[in-house]
C-alpha atoms as a PDB file:
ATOM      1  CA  UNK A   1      27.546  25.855 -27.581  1.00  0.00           C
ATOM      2  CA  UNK A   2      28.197  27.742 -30.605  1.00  0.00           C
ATOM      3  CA  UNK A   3      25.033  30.185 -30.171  1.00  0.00           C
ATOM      4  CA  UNK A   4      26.520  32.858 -32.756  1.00  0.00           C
ATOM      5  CA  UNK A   5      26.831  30.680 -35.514  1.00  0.00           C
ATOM      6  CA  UNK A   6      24.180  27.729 -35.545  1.00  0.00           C
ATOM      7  CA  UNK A   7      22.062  28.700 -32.143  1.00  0.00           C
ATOM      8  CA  UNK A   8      18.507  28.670 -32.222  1.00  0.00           C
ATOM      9  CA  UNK A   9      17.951  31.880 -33.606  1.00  0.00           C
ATOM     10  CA  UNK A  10      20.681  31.326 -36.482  1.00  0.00           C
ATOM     11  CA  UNK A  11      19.158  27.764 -37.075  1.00  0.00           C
ATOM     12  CA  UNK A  12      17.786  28.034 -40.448  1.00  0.00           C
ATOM     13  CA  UNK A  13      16.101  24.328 -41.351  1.00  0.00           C
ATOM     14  CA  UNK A  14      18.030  24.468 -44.621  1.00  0.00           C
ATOM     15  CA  UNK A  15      20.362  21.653 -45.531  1.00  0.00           C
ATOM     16  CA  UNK A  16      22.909  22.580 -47.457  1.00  0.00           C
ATOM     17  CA  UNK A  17      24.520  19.794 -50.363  1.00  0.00           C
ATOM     18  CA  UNK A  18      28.023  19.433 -50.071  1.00  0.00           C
ATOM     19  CA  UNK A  19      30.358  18.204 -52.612  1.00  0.00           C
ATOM     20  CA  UNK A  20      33.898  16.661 -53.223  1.00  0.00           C
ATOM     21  CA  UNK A  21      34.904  19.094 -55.792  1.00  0.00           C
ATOM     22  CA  UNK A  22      33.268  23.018 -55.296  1.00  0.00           C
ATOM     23  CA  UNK A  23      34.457  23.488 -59.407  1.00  0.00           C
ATOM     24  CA  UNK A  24      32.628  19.938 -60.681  1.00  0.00           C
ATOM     25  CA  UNK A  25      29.045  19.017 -61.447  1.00  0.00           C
ATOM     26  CA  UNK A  26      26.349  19.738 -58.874  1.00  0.00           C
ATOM     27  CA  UNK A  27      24.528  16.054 -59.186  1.00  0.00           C
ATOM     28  CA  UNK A  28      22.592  14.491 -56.406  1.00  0.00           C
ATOM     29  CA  UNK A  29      21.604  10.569 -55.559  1.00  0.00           C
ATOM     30  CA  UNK A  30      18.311   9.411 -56.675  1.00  0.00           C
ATOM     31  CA  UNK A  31      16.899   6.504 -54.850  1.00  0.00           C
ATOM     32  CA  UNK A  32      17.519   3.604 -56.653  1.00  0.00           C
ATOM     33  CA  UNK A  33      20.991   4.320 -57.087  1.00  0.00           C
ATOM     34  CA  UNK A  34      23.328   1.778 -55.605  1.00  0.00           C
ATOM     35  CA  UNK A  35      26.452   2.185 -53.718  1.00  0.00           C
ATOM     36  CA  UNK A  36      29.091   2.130 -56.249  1.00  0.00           C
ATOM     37  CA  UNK A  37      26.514   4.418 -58.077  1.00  0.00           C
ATOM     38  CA  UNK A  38      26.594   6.894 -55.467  1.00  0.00           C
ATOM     39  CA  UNK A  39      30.604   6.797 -54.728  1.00  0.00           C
ATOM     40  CA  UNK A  40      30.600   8.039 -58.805  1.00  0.00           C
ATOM     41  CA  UNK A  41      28.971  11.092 -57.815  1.00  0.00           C
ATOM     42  CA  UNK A  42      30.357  14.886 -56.955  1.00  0.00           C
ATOM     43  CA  UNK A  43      27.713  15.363 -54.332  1.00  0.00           C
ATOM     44  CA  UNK A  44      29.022  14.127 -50.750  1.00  0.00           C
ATOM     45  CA  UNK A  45      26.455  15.122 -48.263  1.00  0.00           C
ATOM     46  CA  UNK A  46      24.063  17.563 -46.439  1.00  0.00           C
ATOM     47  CA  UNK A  47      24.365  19.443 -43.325  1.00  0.00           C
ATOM     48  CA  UNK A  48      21.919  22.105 -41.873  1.00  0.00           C
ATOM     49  CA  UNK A  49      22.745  25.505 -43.063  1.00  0.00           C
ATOM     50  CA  UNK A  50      23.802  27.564 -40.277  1.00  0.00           C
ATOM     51  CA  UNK A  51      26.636  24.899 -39.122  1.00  0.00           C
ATOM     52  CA  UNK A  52      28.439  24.818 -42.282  1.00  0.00           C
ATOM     53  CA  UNK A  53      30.425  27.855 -41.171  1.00  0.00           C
ATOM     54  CA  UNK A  54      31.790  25.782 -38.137  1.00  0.00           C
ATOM     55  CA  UNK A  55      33.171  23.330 -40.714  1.00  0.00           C
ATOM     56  CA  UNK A  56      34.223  25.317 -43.104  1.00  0.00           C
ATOM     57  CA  UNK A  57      32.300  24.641 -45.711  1.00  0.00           C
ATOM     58  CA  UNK A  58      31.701  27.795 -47.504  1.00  0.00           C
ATOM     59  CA  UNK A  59      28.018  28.668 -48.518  1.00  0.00           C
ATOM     60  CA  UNK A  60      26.609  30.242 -51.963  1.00  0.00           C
ATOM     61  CA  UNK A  61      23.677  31.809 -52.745  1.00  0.00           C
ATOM     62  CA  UNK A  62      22.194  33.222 -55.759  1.00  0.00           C
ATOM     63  CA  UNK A  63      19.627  36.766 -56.882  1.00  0.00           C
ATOM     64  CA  UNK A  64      18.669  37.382 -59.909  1.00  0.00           C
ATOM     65  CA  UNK A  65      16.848  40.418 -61.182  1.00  0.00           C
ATOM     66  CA  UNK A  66      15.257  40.466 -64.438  1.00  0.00           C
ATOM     67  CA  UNK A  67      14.340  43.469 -66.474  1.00  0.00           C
ATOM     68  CA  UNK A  68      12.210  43.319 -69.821  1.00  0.00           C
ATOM     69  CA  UNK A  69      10.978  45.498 -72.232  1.00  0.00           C
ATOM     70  CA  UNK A  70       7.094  45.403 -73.068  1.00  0.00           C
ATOM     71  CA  UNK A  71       6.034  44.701 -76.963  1.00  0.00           C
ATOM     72  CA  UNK A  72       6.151  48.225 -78.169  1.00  0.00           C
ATOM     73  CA  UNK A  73       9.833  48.799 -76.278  1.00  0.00           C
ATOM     74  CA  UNK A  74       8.311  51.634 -74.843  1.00  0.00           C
ATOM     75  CA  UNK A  75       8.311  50.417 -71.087  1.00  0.00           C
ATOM     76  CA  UNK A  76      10.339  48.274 -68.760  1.00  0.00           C
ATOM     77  CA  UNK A  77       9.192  46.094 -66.059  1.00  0.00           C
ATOM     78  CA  UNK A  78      11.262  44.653 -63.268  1.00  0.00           C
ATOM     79  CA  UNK A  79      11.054  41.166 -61.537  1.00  0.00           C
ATOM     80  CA  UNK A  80      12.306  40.972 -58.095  1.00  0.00           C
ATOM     81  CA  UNK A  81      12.523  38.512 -56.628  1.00  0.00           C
ATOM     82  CA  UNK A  82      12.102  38.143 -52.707  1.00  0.00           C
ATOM     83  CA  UNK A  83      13.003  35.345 -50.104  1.00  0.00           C
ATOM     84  CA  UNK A  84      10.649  33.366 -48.194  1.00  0.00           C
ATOM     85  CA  UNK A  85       9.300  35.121 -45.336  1.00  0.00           C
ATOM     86  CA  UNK A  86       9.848  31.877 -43.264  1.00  0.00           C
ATOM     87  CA  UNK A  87      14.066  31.962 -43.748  1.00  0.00           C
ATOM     88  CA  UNK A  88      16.200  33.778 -42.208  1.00  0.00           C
ATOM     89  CA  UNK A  89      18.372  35.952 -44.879  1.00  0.00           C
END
């Protein structure tokens, strides 16, 4: 129905944690953990990546590049880092 957003070729096979508060811990239930446990927690529950948009649940991600010098200080090497070739963006 929603083909642009969260159609096959947008489907991603990420879930995506969702929380209470966007500004709070990131935790997440451990099994074991019982009910009243769980209600404690910040994290409120996963969805597939690609649909969050139709629920408005904003999505974050993260890249980080790292530069560092070698032991004499003379050179500088890079790390960059790349995505899975199996996801999407």
């Amino acid at each position: 129905m929603f083909e642009d957003i969260c159609g096959p070729k947008k489907w991603r096979a990420e879930m995506y944690p969702v929380y209470k508060d966007p500004f709070a811990g990131h935790d997440y239930p451990t099994s074991g953990q019982g009910d009243e446990e769980s209600n404690r927690l910040n994290y409120a529950f996963e969805m597939e990546r690609s649909a969050c948009a139709l629920f408005g649940v904003v999505t974050y991600g993260i890249h980080m590049t790292v530069f560092v010098k070698d032991l004499d200080g003379d050179k500088v090497k890079i790390w960059v880092p790349t995505r899975a070739k199996t996801k999407q963006t």
